[in-house]
C-alpha atoms as a PDB file:
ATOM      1  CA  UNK A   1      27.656  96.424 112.943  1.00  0.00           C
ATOM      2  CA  UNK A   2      30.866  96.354 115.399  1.00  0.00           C
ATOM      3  CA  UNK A   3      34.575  96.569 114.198  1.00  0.00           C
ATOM      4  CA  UNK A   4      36.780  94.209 115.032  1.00  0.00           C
ATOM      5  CA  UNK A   5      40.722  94.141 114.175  1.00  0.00           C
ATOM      6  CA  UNK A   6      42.891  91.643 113.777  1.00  0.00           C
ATOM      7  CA  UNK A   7      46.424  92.115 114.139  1.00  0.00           C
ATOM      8  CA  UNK A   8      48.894  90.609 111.368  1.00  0.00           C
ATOM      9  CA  UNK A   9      52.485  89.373 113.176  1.00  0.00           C
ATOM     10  CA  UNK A  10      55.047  89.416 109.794  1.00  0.00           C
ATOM     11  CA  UNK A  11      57.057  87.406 111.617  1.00  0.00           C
ATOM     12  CA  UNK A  12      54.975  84.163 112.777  1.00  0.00           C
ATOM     13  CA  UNK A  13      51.377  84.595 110.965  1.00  0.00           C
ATOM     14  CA  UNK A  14      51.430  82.920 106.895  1.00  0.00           C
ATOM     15  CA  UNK A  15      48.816  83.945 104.349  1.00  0.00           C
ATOM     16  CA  UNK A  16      47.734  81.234 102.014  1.00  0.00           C
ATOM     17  CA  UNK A  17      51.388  79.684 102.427  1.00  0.00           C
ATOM     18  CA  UNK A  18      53.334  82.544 102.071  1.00  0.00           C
ATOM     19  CA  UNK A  19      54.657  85.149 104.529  1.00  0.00           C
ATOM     20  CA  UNK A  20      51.957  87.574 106.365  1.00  0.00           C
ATOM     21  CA  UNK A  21      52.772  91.105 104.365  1.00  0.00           C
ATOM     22  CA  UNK A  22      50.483  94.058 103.505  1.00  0.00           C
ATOM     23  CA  UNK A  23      51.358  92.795  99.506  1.00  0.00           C
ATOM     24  CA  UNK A  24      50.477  88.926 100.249  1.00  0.00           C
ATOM     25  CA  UNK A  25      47.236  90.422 101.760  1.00  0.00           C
ATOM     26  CA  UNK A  26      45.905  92.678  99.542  1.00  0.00           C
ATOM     27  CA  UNK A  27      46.235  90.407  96.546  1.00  0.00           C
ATOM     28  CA  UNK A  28      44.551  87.679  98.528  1.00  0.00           C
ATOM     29  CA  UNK A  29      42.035  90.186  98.875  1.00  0.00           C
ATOM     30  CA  UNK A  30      41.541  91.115  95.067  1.00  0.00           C
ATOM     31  CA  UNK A  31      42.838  87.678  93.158  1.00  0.00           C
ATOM     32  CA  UNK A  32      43.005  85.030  95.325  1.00  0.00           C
ATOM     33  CA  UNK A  33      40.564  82.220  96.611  1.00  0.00           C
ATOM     34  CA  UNK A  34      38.174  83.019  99.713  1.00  0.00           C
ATOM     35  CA  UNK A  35      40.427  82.400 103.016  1.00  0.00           C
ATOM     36  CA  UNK A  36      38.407  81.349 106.305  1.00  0.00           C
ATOM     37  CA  UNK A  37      40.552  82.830 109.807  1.00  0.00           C
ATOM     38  CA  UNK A  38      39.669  80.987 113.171  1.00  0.00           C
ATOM     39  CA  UNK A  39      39.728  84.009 115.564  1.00  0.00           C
ATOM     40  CA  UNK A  40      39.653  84.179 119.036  1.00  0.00           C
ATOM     41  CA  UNK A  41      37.155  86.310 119.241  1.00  0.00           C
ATOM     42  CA  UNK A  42      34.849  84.232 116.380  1.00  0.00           C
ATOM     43  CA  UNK A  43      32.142  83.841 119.437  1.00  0.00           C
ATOM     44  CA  UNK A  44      31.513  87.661 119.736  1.00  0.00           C
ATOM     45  CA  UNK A  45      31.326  88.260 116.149  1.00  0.00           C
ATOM     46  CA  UNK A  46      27.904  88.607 113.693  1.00  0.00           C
ATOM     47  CA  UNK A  47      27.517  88.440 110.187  1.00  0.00           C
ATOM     48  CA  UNK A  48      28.155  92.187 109.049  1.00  0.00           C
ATOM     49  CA  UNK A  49      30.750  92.627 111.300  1.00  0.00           C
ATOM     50  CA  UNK A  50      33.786  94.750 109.670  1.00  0.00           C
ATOM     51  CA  UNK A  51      37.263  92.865 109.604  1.00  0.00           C
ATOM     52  CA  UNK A  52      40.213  95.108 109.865  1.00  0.00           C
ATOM     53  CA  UNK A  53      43.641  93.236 108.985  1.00  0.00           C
ATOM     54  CA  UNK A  54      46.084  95.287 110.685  1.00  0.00           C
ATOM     55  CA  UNK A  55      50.094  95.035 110.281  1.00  0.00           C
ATOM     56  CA  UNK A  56      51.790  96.869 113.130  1.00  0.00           C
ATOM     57  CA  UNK A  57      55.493  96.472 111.992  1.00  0.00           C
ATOM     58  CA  UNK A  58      57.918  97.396 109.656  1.00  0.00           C
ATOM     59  CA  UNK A  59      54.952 100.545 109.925  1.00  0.00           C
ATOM     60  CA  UNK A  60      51.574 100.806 111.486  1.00  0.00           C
ATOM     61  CA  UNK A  61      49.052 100.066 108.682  1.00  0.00           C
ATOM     62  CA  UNK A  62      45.780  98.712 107.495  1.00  0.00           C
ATOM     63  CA  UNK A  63      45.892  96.263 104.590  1.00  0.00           C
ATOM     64  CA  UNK A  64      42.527  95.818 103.899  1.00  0.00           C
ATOM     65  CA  UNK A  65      39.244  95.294 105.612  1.00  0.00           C
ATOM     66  CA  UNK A  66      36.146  92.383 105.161  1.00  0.00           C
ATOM     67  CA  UNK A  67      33.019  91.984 106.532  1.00  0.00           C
ATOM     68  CA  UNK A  68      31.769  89.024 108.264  1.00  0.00           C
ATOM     69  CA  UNK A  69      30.211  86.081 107.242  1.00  0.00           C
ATOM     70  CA  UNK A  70      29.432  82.738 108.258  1.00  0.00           C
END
């Protein structure tokens, strides 16, 4: 199993519609429908592969995490 993060932009990146934000993503995480990401780096992932969704502005944080699946 590798990590791999992906880094949230508040400013350009939308969530299901609404603005990228550690709130929009956590309760996409908890209520919301299942969300499919085209990554760059899809070609070096595997199934099992952790997800980290990281927000690096207003403050450096991790909003929640995923595994991998195809």
């Amino acid at each position: 199993m590798r990590d791999c993060i992906y880094t949230l932009n508040t400013n350009k990146d939308t969530l299901d519609g609404e603005p990228a934000r550690k709130e929009t993503m956590r309760r996409l995480a908890h209520d919301g429908p299942k969300c499919e990401f085209w990554l760059s780096r899809h070609d070096r992932m595997e199934p099992g592969d952790r997800l980290w969704f990281f927000f690096s502005r207003p403050e450096s944080a991790v909003a929640v995490t995923t595994s991998v699946r195809t």
